[in-house]
PDB file of N, CA and C in Angstrom:
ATOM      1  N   UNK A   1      11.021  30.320 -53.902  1.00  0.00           N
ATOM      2  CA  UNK A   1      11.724  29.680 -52.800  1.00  0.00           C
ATOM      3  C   UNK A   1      12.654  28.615 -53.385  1.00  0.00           C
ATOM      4  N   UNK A   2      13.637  28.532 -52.847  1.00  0.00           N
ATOM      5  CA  UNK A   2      14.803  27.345 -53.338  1.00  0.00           C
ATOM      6  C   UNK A   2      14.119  26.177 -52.987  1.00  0.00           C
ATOM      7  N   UNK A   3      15.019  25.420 -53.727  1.00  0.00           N
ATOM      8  CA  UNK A   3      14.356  23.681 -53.342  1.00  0.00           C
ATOM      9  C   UNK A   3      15.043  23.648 -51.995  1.00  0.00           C
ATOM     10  N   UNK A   4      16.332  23.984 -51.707  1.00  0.00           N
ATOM     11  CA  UNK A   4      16.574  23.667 -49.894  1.00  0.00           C
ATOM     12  C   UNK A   4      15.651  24.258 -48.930  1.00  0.00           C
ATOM     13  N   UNK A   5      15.256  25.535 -49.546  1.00  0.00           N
ATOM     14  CA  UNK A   5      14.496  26.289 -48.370  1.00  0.00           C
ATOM     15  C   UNK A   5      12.845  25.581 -48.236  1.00  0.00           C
ATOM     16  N   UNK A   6      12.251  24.873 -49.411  1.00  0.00           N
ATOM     17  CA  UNK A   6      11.293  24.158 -49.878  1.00  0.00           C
ATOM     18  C   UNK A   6      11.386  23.076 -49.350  1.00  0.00           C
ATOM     19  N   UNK A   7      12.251  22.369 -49.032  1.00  0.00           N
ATOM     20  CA  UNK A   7      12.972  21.200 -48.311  1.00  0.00           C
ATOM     21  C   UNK A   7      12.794  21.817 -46.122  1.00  0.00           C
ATOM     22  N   UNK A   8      13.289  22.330 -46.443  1.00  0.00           N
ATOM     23  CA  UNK A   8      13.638  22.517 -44.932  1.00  0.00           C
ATOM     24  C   UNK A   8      11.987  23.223 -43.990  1.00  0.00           C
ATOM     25  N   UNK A   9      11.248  23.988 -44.824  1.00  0.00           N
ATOM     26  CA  UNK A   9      10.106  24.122 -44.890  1.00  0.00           C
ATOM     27  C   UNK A   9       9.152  22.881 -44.094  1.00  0.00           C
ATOM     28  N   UNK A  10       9.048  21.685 -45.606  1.00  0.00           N
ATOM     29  CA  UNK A  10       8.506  20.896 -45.218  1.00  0.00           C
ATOM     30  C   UNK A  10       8.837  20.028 -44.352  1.00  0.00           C
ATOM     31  N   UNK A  11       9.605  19.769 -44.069  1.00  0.00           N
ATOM     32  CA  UNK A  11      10.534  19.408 -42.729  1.00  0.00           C
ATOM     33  C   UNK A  11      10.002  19.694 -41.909  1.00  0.00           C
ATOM     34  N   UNK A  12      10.036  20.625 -41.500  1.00  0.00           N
ATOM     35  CA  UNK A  12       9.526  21.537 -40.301  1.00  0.00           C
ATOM     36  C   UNK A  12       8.147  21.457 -40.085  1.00  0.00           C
ATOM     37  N   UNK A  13       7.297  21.280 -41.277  1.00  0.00           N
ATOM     38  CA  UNK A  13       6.084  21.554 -41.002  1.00  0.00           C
ATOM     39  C   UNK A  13       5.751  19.828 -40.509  1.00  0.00           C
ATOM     40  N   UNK A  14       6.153  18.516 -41.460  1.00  0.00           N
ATOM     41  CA  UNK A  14       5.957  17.272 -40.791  1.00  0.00           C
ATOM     42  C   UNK A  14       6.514  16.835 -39.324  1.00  0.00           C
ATOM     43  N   UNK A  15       7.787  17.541 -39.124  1.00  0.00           N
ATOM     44  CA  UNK A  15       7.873  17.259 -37.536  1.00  0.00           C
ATOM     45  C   UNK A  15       6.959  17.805 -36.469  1.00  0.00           C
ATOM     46  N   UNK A  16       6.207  19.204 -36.912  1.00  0.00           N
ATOM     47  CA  UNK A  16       5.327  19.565 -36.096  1.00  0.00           C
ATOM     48  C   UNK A  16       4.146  18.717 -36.298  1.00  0.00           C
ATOM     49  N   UNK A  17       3.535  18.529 -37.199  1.00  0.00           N
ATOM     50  CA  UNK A  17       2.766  17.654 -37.479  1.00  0.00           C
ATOM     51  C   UNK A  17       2.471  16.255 -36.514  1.00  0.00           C
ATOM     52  N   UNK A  18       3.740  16.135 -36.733  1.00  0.00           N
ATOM     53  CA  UNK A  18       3.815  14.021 -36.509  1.00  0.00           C
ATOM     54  C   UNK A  18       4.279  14.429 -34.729  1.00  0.00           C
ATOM     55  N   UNK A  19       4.456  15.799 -34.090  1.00  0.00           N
ATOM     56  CA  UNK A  19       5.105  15.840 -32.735  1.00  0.00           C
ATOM     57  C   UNK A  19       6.734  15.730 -32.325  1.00  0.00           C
ATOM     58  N   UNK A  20       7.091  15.720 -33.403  1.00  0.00           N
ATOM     59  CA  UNK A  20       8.386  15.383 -33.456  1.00  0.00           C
ATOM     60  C   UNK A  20       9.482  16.550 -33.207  1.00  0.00           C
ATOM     61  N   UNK A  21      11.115  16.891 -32.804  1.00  0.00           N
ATOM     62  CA  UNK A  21      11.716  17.829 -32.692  1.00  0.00           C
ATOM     63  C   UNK A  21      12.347  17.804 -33.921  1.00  0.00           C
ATOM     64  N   UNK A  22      12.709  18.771 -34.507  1.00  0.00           N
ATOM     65  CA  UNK A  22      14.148  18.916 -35.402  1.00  0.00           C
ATOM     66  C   UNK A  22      15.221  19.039 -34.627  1.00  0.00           C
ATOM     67  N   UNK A  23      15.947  18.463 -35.193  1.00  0.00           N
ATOM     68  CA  UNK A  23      17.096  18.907 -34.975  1.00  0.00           C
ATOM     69  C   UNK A  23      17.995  20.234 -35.663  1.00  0.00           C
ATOM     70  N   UNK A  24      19.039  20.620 -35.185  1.00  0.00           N
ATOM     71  CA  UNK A  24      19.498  21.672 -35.913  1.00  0.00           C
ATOM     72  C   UNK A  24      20.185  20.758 -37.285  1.00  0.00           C
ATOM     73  N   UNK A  25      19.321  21.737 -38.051  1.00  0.00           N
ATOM     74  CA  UNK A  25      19.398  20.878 -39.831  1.00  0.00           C
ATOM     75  C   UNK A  25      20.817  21.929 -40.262  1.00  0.00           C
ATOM     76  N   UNK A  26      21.480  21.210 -40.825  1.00  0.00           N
ATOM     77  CA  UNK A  26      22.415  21.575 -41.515  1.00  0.00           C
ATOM     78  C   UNK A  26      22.881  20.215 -42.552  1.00  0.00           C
ATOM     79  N   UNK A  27      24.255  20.707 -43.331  1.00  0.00           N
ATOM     80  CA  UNK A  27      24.162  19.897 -44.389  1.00  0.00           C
ATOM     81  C   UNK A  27      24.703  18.588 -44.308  1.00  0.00           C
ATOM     82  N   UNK A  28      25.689  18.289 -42.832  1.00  0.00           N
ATOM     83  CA  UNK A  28      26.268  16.964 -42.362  1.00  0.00           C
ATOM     84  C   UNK A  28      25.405  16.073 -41.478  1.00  0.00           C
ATOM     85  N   UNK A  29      24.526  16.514 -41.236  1.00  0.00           N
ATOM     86  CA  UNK A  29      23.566  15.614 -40.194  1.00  0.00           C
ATOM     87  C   UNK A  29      23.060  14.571 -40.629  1.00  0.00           C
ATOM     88  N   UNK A  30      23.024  13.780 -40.068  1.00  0.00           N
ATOM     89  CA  UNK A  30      22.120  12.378 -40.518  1.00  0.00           C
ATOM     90  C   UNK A  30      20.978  12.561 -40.641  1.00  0.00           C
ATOM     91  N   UNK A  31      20.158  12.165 -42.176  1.00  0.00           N
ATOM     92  CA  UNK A  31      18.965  11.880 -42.293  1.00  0.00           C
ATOM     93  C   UNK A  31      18.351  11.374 -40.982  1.00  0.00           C
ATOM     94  N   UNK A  32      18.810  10.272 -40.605  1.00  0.00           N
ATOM     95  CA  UNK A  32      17.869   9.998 -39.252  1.00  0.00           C
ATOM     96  C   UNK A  32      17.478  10.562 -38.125  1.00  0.00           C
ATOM     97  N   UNK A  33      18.944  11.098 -38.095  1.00  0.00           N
ATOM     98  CA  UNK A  33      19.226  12.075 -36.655  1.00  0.00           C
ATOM     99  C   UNK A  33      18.610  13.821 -36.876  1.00  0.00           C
ATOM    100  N   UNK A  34      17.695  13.764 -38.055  1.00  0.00           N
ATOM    101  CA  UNK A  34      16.920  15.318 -38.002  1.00  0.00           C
ATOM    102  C   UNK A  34      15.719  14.829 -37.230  1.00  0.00           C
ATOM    103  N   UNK A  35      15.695  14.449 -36.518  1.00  0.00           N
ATOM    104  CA  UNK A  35      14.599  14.502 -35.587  1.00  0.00           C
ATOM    105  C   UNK A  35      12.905  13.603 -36.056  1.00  0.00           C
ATOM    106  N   UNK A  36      13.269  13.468 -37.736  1.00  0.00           N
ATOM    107  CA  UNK A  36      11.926  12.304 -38.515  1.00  0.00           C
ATOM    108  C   UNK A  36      12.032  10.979 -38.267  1.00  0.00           C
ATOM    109  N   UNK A  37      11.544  10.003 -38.029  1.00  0.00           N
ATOM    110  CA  UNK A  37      11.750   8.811 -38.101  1.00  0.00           C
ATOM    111  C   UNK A  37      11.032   8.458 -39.498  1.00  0.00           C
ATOM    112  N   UNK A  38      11.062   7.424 -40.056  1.00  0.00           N
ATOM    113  CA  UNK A  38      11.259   6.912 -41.351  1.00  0.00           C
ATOM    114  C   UNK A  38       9.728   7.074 -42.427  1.00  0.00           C
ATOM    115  N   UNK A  39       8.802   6.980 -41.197  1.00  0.00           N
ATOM    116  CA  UNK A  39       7.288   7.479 -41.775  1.00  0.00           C
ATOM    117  C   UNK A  39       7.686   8.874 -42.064  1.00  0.00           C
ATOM    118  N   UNK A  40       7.813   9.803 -41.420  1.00  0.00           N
ATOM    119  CA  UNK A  40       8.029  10.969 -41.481  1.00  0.00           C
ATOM    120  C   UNK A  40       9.155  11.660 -42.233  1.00  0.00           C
ATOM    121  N   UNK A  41       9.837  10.133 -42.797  1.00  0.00           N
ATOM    122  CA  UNK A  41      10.746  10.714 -44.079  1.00  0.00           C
ATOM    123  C   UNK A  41       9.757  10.572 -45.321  1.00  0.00           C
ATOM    124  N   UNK A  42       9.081   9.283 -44.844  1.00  0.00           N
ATOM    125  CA  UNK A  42       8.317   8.907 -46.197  1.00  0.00           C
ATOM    126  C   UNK A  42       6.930  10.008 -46.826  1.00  0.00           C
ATOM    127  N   UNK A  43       6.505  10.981 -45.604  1.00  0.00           N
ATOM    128  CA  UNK A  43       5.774  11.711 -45.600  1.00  0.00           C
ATOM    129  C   UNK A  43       5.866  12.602 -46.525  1.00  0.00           C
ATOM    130  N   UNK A  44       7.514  12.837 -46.291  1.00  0.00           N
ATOM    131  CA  UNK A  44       8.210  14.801 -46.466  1.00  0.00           C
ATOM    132  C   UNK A  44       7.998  14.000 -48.067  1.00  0.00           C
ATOM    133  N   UNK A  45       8.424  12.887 -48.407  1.00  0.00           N
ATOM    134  CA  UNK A  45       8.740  12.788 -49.937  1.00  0.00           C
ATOM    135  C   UNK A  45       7.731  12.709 -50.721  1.00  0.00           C
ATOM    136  N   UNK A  46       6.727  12.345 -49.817  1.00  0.00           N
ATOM    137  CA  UNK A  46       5.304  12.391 -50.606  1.00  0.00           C
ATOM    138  C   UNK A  46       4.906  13.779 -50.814  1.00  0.00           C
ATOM    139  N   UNK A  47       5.083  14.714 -49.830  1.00  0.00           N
ATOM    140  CA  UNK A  47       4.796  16.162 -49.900  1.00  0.00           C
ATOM    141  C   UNK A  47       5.592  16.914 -50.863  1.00  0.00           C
ATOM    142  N   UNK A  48       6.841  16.491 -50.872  1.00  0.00           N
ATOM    143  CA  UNK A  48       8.141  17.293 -51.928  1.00  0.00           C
ATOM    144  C   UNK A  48       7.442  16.384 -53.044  1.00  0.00           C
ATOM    145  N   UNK A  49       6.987  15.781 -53.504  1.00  0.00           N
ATOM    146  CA  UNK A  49       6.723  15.538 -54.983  1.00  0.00           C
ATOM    147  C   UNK A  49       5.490  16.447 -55.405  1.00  0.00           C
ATOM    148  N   UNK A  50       4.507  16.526 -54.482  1.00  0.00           N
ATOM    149  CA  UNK A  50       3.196  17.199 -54.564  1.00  0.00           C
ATOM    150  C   UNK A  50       4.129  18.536 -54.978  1.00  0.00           C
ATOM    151  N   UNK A  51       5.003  19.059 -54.351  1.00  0.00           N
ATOM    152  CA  UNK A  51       5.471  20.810 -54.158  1.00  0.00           C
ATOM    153  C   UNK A  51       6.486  21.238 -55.616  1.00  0.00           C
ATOM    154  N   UNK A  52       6.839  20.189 -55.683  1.00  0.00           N
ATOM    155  CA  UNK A  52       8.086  20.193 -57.130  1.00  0.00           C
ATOM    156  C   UNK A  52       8.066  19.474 -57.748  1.00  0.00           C
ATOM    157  N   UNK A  53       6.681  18.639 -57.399  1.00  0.00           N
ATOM    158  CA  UNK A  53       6.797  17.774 -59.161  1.00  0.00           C
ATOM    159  C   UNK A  53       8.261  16.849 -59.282  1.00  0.00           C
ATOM    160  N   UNK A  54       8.702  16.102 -58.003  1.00  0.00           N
ATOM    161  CA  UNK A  54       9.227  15.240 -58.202  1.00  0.00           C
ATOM    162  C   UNK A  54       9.974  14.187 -57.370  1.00  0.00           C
ATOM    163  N   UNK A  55      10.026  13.191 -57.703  1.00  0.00           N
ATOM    164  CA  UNK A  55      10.427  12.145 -56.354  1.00  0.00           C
ATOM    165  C   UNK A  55      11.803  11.661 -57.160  1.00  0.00           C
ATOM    166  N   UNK A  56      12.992  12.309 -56.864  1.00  0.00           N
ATOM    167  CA  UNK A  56      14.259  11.294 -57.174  1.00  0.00           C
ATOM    168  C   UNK A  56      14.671  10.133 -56.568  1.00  0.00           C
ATOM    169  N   UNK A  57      13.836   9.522 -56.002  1.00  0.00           N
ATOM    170  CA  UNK A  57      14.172   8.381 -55.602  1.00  0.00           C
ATOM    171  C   UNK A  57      13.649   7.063 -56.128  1.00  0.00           C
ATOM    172  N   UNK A  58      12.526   7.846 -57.057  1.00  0.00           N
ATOM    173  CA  UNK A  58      11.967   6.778 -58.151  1.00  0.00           C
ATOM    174  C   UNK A  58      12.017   6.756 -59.607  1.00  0.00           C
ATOM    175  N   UNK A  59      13.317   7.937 -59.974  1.00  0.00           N
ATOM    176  CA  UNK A  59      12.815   7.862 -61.606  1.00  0.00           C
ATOM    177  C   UNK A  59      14.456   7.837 -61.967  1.00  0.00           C
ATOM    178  N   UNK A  60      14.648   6.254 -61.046  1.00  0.00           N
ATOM    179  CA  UNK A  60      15.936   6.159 -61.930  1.00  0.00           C
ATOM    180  C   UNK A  60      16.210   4.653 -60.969  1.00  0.00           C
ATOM    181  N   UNK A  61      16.403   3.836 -61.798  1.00  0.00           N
ATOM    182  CA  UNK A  61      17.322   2.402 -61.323  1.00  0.00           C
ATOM    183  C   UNK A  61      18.548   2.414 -60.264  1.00  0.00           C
ATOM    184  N   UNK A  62      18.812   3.396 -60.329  1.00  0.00           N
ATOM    185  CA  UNK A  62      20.607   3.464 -59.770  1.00  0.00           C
ATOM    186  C   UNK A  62      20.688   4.831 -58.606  1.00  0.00           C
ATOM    187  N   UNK A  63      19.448   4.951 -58.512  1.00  0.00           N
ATOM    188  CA  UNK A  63      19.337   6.256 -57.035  1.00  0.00           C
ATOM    189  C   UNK A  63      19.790   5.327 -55.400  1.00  0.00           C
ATOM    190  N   UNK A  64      20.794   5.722 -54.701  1.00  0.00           N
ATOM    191  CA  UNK A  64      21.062   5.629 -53.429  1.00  0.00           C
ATOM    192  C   UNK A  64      20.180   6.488 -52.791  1.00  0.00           C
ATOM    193  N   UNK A  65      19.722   5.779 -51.391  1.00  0.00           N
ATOM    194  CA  UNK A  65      19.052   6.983 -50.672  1.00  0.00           C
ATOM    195  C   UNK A  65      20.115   7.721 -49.664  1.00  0.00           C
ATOM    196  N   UNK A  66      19.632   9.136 -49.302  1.00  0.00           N
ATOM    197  CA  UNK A  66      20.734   9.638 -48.828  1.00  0.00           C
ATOM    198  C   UNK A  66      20.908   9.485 -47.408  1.00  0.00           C
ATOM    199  N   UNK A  67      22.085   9.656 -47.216  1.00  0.00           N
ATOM    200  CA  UNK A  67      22.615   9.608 -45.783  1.00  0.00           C
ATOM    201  C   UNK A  67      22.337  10.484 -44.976  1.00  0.00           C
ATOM    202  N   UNK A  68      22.761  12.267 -45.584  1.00  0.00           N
ATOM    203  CA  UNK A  68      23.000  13.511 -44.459  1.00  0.00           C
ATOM    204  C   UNK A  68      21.669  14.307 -45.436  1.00  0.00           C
ATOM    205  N   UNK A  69      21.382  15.319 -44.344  1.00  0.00           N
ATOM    206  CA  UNK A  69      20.202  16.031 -45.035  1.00  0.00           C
ATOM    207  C   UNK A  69      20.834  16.731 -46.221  1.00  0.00           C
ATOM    208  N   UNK A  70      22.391  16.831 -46.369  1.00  0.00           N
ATOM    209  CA  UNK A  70      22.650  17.445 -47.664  1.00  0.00           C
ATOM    210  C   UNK A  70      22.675  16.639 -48.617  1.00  0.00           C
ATOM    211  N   UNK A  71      22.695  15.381 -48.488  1.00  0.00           N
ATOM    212  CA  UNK A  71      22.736  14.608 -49.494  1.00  0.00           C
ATOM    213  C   UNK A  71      21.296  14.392 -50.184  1.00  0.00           C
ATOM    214  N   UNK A  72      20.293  14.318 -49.406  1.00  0.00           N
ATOM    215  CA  UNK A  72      18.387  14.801 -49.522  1.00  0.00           C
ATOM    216  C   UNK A  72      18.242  15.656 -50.193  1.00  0.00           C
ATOM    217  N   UNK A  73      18.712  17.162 -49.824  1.00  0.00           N
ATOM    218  CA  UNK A  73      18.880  18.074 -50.682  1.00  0.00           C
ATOM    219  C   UNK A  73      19.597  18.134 -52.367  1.00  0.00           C
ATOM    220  N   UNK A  74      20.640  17.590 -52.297  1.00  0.00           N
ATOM    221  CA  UNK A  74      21.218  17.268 -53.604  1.00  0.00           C
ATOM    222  C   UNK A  74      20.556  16.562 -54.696  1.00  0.00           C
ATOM    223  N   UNK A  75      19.648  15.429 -53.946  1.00  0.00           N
ATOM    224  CA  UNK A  75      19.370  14.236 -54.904  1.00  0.00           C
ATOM    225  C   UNK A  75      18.142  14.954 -55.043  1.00  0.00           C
ATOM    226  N   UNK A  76      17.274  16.246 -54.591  1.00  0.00           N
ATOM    227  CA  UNK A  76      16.429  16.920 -55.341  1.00  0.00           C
ATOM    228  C   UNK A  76      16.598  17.754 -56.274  1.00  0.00           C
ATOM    229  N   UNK A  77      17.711  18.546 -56.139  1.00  0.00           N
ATOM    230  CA  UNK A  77      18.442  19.761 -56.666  1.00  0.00           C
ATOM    231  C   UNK A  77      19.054  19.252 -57.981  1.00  0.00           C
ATOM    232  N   UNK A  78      19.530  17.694 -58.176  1.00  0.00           N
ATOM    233  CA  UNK A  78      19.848  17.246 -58.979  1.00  0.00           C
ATOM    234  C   UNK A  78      19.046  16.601 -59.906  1.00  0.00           C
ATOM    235  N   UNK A  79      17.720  16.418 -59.462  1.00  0.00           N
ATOM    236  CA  UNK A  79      16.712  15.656 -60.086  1.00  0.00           C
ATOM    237  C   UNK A  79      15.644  16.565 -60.630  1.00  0.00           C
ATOM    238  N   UNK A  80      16.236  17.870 -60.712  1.00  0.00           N
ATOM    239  CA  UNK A  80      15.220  19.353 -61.515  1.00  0.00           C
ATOM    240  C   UNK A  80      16.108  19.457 -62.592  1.00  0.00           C
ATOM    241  N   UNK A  81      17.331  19.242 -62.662  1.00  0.00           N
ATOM    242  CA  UNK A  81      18.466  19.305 -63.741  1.00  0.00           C
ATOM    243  C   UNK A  81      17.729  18.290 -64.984  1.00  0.00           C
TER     244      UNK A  81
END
């Protein structure tokens, strides 16, 4: 499975989880506005490290967090490189 499809996966599975809707995920949407509120971002990242062995948001001084779910996607996709 791709890391987006691995991504969008767990997504899906914490909004059902936590009761929450998705929104229609695509790659311009606002992190906020996919339907997670901020526990439920903090969730997915705890789960995406368990799934791929990695959290880019901690193994570097100079990581921005992202804005749009494509930018989420990238800063994983970029952090297997």
């Amino acid at each position: 499975m791709s890391i987006k499809l691995t991504i969008m996966d767990e997504m899906a599975r914490v909004a059902r989880e936590h009761g929450k809707t998705l929104a229609p995920l695509h790659d311009d949407v606002a992190l906020l506005d996919s339907g997670l509120d901020s526990l439920g971002i903090a969730v997915l990242v705890a789960r995406l490290e368990d799934r791929l062995g990695l959290d880019p948001f901690t193994t570097s001084d100079d990581v921005q967090f992202p804005v749009t779910v494509g930018d989420f996607v990238k800063a994983y996709e970029h952090g297997t490189h």
